[in-house]
N, C-alpha and C. Protein backbone atom coordinates (compact mmCIF):
# COMPACT_ATOMS: atom_id res chain seq x y z
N UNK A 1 4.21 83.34 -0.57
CA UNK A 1 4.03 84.15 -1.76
C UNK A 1 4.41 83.34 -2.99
N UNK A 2 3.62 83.66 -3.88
CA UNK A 2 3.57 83.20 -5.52
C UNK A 2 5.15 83.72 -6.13
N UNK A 3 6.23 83.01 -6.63
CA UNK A 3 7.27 83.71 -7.31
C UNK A 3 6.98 84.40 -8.24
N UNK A 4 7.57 85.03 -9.00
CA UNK A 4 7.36 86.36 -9.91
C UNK A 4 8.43 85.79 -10.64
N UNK A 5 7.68 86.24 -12.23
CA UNK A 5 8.79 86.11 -13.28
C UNK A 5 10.23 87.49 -13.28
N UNK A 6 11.07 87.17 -13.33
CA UNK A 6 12.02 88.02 -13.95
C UNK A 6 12.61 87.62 -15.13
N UNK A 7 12.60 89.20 -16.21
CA UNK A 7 12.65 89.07 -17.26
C UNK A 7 14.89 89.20 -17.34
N UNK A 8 15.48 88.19 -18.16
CA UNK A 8 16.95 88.33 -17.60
C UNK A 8 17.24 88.17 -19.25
N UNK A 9 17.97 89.37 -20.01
CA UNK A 9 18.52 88.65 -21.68
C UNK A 9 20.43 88.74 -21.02
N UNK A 10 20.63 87.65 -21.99
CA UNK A 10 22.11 87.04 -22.17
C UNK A 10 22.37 87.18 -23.18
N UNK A 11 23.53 87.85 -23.64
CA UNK A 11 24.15 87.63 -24.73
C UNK A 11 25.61 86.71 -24.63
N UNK A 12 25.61 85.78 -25.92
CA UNK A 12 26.56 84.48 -25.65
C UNK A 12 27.49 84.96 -26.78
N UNK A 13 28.68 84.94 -25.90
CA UNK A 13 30.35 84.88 -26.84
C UNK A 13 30.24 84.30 -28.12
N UNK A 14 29.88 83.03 -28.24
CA UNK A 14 29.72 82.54 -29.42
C UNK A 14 28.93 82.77 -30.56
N UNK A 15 27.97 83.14 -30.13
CA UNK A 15 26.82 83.67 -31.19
C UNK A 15 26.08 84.99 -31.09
N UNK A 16 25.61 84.80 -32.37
CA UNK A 16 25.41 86.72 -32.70
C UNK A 16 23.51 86.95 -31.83
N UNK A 17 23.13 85.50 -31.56
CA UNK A 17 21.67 86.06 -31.23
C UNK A 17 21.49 86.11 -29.52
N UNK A 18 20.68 86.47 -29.41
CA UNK A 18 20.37 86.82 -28.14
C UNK A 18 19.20 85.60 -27.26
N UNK A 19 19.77 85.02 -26.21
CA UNK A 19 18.24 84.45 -25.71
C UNK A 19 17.68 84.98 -24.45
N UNK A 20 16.36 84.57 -24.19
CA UNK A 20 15.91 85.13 -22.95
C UNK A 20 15.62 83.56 -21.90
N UNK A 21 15.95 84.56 -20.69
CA UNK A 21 16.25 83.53 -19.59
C UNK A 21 14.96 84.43 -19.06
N UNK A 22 13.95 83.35 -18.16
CA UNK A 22 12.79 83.35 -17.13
C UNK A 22 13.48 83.11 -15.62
N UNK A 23 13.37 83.51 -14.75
CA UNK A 23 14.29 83.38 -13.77
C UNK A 23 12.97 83.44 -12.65
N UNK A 24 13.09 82.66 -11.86
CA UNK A 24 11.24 82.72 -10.68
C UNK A 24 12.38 83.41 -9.53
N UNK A 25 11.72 84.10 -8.34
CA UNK A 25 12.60 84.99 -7.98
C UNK A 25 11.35 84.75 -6.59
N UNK A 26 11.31 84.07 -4.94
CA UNK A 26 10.45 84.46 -4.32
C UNK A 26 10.91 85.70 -3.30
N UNK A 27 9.56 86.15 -3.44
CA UNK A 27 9.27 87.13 -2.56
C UNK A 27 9.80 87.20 -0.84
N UNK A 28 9.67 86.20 -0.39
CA UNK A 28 9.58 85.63 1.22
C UNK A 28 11.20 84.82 1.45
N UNK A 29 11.77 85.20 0.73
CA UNK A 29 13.27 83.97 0.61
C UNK A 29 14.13 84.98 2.10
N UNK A 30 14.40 84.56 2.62
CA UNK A 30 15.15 85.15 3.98
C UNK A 30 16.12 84.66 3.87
N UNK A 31 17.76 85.03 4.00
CA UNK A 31 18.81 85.29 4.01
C UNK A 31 19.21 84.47 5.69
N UNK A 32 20.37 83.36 6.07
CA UNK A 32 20.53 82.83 6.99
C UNK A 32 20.65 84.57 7.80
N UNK A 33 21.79 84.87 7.60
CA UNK A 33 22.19 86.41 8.19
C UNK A 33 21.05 87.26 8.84
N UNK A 34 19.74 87.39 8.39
CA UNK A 34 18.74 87.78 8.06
C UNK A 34 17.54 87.17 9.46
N UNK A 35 18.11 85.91 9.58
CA UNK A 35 17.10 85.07 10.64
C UNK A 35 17.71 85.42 12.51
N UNK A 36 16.57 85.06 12.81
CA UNK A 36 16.65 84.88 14.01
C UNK A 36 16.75 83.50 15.10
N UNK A 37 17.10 82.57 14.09
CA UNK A 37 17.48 80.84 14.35
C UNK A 37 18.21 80.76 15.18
N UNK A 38 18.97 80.43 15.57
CA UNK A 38 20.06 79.86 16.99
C UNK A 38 20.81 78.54 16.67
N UNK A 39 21.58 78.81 16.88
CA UNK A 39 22.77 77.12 16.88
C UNK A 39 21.78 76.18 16.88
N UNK A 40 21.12 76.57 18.32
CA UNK A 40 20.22 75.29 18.77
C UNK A 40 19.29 74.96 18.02
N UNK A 41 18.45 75.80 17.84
CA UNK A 41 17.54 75.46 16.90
C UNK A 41 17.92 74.77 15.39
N UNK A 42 18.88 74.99 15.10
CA UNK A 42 19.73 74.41 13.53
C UNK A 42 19.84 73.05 13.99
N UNK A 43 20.52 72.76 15.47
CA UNK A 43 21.10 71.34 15.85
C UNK A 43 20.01 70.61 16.19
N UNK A 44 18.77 71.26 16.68
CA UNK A 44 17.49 70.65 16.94
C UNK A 44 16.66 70.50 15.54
N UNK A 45 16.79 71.07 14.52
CA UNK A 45 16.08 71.08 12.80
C UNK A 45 16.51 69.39 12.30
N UNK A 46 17.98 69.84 12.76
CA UNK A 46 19.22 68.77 11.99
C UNK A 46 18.92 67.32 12.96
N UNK A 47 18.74 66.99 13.70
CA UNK A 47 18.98 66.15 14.34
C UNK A 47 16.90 65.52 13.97
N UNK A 48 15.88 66.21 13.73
CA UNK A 48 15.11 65.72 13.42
C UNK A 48 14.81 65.67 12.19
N UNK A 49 16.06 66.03 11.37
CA UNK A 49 15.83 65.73 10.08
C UNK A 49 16.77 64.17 9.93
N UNK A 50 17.69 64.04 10.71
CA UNK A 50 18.51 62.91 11.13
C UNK A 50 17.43 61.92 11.29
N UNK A 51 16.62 62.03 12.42
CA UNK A 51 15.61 61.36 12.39
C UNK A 51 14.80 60.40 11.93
N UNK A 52 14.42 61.63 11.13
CA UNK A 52 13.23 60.96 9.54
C UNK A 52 14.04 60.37 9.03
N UNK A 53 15.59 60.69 8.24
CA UNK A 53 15.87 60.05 7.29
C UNK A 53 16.31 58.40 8.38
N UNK A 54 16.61 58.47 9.33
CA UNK A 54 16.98 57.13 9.63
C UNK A 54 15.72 56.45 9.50
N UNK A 55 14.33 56.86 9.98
CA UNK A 55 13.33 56.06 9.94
C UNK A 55 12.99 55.80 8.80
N UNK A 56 13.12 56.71 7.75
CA UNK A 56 12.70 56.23 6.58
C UNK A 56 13.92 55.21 5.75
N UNK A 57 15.07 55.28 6.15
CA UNK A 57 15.68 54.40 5.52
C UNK A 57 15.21 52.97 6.28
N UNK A 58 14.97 53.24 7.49
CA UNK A 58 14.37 51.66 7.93
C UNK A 58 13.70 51.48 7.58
N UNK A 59 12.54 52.36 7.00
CA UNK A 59 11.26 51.76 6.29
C UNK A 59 11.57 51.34 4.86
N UNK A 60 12.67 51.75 4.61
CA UNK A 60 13.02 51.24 2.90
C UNK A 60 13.09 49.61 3.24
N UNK A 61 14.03 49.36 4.06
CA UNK A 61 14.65 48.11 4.44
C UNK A 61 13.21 47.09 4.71
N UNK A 62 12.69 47.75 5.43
CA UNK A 62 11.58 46.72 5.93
C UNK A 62 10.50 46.41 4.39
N UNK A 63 10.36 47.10 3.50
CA UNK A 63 10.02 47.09 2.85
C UNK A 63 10.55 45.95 1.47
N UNK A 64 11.67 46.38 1.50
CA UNK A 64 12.42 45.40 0.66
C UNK A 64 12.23 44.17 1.64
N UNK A 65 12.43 44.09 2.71
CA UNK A 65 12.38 42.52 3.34
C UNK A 65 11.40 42.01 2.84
N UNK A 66 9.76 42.26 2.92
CA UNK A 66 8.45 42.38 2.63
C UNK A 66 8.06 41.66 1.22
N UNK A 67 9.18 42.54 0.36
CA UNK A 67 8.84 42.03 -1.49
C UNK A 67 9.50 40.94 -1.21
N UNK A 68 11.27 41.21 -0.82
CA UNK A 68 11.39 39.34 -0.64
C UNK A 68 10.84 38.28 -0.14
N UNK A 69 10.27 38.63 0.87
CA UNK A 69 9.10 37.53 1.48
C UNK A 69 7.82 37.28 0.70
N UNK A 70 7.12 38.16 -0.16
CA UNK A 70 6.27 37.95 -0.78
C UNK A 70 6.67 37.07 -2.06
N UNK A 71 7.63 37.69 -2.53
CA UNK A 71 8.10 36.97 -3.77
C UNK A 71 8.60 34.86 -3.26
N UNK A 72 9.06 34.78 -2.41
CA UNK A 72 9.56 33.56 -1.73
C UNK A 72 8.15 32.91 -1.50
N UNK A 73 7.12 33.90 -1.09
CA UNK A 73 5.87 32.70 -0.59
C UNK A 73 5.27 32.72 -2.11
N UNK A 74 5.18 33.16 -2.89
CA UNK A 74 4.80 33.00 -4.00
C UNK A 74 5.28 31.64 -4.90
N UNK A 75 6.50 31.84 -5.04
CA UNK A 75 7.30 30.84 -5.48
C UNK A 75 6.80 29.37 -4.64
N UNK A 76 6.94 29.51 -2.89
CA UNK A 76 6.55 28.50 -2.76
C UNK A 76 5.37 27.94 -2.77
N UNK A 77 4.08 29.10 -2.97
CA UNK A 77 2.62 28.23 -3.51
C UNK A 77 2.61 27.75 -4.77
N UNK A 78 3.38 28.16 -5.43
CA UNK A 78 3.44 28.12 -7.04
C UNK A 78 3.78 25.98 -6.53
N UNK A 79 5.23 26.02 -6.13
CA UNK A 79 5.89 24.80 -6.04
C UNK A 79 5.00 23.95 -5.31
N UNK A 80 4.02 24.14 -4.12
CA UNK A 80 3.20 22.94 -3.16
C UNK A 80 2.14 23.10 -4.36
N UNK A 81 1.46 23.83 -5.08
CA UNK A 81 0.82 23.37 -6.33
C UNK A 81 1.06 22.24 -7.03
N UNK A 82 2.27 22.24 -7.63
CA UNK A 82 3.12 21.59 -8.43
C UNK A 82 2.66 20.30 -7.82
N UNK A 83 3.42 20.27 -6.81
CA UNK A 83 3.90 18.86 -5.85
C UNK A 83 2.18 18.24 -5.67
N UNK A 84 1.23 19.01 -5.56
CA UNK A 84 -0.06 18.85 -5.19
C UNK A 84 -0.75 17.84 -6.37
N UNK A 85 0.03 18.36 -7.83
CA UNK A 85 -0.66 17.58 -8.72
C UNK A 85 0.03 16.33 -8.80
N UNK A 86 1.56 15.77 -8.04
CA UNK A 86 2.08 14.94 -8.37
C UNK A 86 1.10 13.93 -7.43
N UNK A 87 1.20 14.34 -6.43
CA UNK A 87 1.01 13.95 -5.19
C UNK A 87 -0.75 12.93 -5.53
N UNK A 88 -1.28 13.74 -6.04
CA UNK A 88 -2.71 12.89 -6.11
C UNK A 88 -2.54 12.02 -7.18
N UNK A 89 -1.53 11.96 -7.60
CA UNK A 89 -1.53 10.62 -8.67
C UNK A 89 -1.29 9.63 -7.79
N UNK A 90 -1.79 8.28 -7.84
CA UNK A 90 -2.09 7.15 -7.20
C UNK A 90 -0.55 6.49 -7.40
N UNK A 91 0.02 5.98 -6.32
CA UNK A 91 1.87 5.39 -6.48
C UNK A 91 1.74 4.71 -7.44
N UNK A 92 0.99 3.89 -7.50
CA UNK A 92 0.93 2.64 -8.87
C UNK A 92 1.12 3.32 -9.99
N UNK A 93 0.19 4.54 -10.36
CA UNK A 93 0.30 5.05 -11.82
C UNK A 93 1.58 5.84 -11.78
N UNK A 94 2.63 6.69 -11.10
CA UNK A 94 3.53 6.91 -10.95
C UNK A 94 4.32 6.77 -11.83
N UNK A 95 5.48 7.54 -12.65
CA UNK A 95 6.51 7.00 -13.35
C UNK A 95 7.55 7.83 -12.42
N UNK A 96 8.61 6.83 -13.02
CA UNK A 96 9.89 7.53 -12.56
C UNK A 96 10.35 8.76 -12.43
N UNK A 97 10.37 9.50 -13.34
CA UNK A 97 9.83 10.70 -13.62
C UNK A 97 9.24 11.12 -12.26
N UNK A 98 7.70 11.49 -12.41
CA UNK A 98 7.03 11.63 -10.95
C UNK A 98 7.88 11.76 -9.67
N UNK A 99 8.06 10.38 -9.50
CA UNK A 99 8.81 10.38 -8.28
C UNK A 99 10.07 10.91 -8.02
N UNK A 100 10.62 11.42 -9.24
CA UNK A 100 12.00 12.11 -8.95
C UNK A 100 11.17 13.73 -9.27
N UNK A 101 10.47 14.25 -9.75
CA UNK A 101 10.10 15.55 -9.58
C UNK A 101 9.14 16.06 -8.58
N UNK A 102 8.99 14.99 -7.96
CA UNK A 102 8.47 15.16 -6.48
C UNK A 102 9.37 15.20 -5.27
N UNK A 103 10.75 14.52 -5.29
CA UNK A 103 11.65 14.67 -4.72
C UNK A 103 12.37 16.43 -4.76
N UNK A 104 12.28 16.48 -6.16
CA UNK A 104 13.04 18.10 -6.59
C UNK A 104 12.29 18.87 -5.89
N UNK A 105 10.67 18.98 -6.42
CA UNK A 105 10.32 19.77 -5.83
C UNK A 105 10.22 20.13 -4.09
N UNK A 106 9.89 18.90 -3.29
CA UNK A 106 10.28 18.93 -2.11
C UNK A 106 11.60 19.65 -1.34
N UNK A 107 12.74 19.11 -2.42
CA UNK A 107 13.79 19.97 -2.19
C UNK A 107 14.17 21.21 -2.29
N UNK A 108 13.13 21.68 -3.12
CA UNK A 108 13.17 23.51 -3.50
C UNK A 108 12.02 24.04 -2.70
N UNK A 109 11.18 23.26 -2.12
CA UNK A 109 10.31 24.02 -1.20
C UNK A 109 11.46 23.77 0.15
N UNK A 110 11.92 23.58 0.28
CA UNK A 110 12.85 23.18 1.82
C UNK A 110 13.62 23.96 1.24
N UNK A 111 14.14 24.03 0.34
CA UNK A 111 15.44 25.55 0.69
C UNK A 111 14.77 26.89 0.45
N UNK A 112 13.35 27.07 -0.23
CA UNK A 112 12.73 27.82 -0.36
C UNK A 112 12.47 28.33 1.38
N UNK A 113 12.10 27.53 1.83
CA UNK A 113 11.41 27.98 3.57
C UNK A 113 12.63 28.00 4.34
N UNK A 114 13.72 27.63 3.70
CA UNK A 114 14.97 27.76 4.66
C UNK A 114 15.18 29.43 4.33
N UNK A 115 15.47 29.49 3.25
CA UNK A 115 15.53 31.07 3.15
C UNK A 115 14.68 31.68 3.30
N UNK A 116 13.38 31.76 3.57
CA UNK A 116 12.59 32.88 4.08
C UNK A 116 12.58 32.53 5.71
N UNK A 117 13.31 31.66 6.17
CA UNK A 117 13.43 31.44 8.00
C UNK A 117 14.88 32.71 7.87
N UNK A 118 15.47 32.79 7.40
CA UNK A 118 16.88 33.59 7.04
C UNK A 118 16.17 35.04 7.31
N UNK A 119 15.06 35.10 6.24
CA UNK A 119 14.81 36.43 5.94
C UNK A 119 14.35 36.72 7.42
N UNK A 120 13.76 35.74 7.74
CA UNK A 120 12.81 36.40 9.37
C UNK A 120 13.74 36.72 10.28
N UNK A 121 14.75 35.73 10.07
CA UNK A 121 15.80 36.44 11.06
C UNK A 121 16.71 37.74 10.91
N UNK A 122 16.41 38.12 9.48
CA UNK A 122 17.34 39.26 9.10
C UNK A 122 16.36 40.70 9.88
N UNK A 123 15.20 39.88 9.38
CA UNK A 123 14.15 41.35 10.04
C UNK A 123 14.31 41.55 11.52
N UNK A 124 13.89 40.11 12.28
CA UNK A 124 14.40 40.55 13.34
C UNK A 124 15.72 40.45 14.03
N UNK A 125 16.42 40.69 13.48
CA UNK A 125 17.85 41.29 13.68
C UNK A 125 17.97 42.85 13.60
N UNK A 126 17.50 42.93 12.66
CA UNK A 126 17.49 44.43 12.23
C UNK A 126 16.48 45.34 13.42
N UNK A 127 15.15 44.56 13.43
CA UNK A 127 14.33 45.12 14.30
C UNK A 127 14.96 45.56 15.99
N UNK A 128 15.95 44.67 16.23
CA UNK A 128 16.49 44.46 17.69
C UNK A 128 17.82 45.75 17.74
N UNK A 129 18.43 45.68 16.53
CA UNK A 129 19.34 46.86 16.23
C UNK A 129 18.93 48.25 16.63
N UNK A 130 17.49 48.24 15.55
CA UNK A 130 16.95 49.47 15.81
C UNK A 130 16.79 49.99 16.78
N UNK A 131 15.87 49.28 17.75
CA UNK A 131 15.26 49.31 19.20
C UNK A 131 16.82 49.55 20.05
N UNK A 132 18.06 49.11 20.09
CA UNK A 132 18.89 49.06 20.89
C UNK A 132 19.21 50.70 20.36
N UNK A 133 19.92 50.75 19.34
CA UNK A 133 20.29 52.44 18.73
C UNK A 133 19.33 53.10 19.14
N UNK A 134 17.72 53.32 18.44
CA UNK A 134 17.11 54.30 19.69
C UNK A 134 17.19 54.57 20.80
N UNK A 135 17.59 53.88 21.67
CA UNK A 135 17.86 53.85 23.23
C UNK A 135 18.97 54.27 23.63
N UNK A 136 19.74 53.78 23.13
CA UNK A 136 20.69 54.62 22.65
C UNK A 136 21.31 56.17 23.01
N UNK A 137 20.40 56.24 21.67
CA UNK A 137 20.32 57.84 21.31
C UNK A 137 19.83 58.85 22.43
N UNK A 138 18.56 58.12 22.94
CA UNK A 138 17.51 58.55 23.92
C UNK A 138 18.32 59.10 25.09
N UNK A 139 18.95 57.79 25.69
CA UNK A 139 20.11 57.88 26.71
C UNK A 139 20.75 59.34 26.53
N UNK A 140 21.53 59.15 25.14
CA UNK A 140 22.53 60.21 24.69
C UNK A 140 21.87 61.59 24.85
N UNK A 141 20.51 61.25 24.61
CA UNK A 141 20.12 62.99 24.55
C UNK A 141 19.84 63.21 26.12
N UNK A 142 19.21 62.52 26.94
CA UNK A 142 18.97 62.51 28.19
C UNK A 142 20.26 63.31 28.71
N UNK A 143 21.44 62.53 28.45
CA UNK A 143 22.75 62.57 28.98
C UNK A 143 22.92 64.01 28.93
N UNK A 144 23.04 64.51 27.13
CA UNK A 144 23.32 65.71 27.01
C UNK A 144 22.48 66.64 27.64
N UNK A 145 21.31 66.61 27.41
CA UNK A 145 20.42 67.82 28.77
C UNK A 145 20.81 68.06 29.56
N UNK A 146 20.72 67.18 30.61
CA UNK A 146 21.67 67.16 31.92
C UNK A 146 22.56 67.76 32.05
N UNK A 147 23.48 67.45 31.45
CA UNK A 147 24.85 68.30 31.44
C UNK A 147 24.65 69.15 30.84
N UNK A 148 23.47 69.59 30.10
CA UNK A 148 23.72 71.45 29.68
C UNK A 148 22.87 72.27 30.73
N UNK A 149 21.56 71.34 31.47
CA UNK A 149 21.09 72.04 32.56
C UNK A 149 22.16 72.73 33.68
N UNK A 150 22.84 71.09 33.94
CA UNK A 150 23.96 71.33 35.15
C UNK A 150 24.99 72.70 34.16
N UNK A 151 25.68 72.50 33.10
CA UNK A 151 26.43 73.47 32.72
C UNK A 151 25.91 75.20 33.15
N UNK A 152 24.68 75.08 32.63
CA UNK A 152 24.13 76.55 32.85
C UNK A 152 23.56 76.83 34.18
N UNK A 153 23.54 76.27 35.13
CA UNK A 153 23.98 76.55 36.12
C UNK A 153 25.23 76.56 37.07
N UNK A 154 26.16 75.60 36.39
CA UNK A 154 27.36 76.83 37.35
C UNK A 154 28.29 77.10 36.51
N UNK A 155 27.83 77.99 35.81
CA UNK A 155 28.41 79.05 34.43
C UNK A 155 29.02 80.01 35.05
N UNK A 156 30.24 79.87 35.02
CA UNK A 156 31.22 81.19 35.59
C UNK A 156 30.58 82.13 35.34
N UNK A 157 31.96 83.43 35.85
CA UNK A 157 31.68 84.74 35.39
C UNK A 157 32.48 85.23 34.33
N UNK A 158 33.51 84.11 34.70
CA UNK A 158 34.59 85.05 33.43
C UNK A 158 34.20 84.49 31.72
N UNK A 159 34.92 85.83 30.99
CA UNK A 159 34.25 85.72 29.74
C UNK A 159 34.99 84.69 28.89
N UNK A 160 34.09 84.77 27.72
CA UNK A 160 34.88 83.40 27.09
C UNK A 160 35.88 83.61 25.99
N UNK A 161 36.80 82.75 26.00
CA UNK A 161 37.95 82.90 25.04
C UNK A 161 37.08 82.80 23.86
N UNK A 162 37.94 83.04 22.75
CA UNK A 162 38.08 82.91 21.81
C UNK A 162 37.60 81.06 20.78
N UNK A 163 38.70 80.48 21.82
CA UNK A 163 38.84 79.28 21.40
C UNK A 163 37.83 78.32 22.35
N UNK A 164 36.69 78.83 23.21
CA UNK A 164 35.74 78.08 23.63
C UNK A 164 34.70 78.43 23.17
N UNK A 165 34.87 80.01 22.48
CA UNK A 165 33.62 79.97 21.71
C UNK A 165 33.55 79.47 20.64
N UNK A 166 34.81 79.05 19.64
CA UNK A 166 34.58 78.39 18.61
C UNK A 166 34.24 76.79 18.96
N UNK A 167 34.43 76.11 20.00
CA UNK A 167 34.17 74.82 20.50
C UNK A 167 32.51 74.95 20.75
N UNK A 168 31.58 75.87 21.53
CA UNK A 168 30.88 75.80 21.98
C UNK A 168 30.24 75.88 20.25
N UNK A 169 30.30 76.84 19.16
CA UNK A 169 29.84 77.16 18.02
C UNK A 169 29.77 75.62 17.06
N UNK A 170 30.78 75.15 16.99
CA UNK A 170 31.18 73.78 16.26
C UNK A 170 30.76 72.38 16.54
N UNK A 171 30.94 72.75 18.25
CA UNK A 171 31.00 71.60 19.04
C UNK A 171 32.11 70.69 18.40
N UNK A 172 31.78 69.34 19.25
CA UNK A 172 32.94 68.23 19.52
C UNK A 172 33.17 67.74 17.51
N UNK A 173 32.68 68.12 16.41
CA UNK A 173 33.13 67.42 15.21
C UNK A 173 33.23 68.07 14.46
N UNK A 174 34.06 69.67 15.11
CA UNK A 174 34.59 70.72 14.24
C UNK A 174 36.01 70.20 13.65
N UNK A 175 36.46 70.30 12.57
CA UNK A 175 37.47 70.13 11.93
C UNK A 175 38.58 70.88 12.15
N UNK A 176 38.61 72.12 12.46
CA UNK A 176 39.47 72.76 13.28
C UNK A 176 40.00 72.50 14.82
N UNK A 177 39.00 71.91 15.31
CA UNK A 177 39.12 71.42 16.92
C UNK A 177 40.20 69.91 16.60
């Protein structure tokens, strides 16, 4: 549903005039109290909203790796350019000069490709992280099924305290627990 204006006037302590406040108000807004959601379903929302944001922060990362690598190969076509025009000058015509800014540049394309060998390894470092933590996780959720299948099947009879239902409600990173 489309929100609806509500019309809201304020009058302010300080001054004698009056303003009007527009207030959007939807129709369809449901109250937590109000729903029919479940723990689980909140811990299953939350955990794939966990998700996305981890993937998308990896995609930030990979991304930034990307501009640095682009920016680094740039720099270094810019520099084998350079070196390209020294380079076809014939040794004889050569000045001193020359031959020492052919040295420089050589030397800034070599730390240039040293650091983008860095960057490759940062990516795949990172890439190997990832892949291990998913698995991880995978494991972890595997794990937890299991043990809530096995739990709900040999689920006593007797009822539950107080203080296991707030454990079961909170779980293990309640602040009270």
């Amino acid at each position: 549903n489309p929100p609806t204006k509500t019309h809201v006037d304020s009058h302010s302590n300080s001054c004698s005039h009056r303003s009007t406040r527009w207030i959007l108000v939807w129709d369809d807004v449901v109250s937590m109290a109000d729903s029919t959601v479940t723990a689980d379903d909140i811990e299953g929302e939350l955990f794939k909203i966990e998700r996305i944001r981890d993937i998308l922060v990896r995609r930030e990362s990979e991304l930034r790796y990307m501009m640095d690598d682009i920016q680094l190969c740039k720099e270094i076509t810019r520099l084998k350019k350079e070196l390209h025009k020294l380079v076809s000058i014939p040794d004889k015509d050569k000045s001193a000069e020359d031959r020492q800014k052919e040295d420089e540049l050589l030397q800034q394309i070599h730390k240039l490709v040293e650091t983008r060998d860095f960057l490759v390894d940062d990516v795949e470092f990172e890439r190997l992280r990832y892949v291990s933590i998913s698995m991880l996780l995978m494991s972890c959720i595997l794990l937890s099924a299991d043990l809530t299948s096995r739990a709900q099947q040999t689920s006593s009879p007797f009822t539950k305290t107080g203080l296991t239902l707030l454990k079961e409600c909170c779980g293990f990173t309640c602040s009270i627990m």
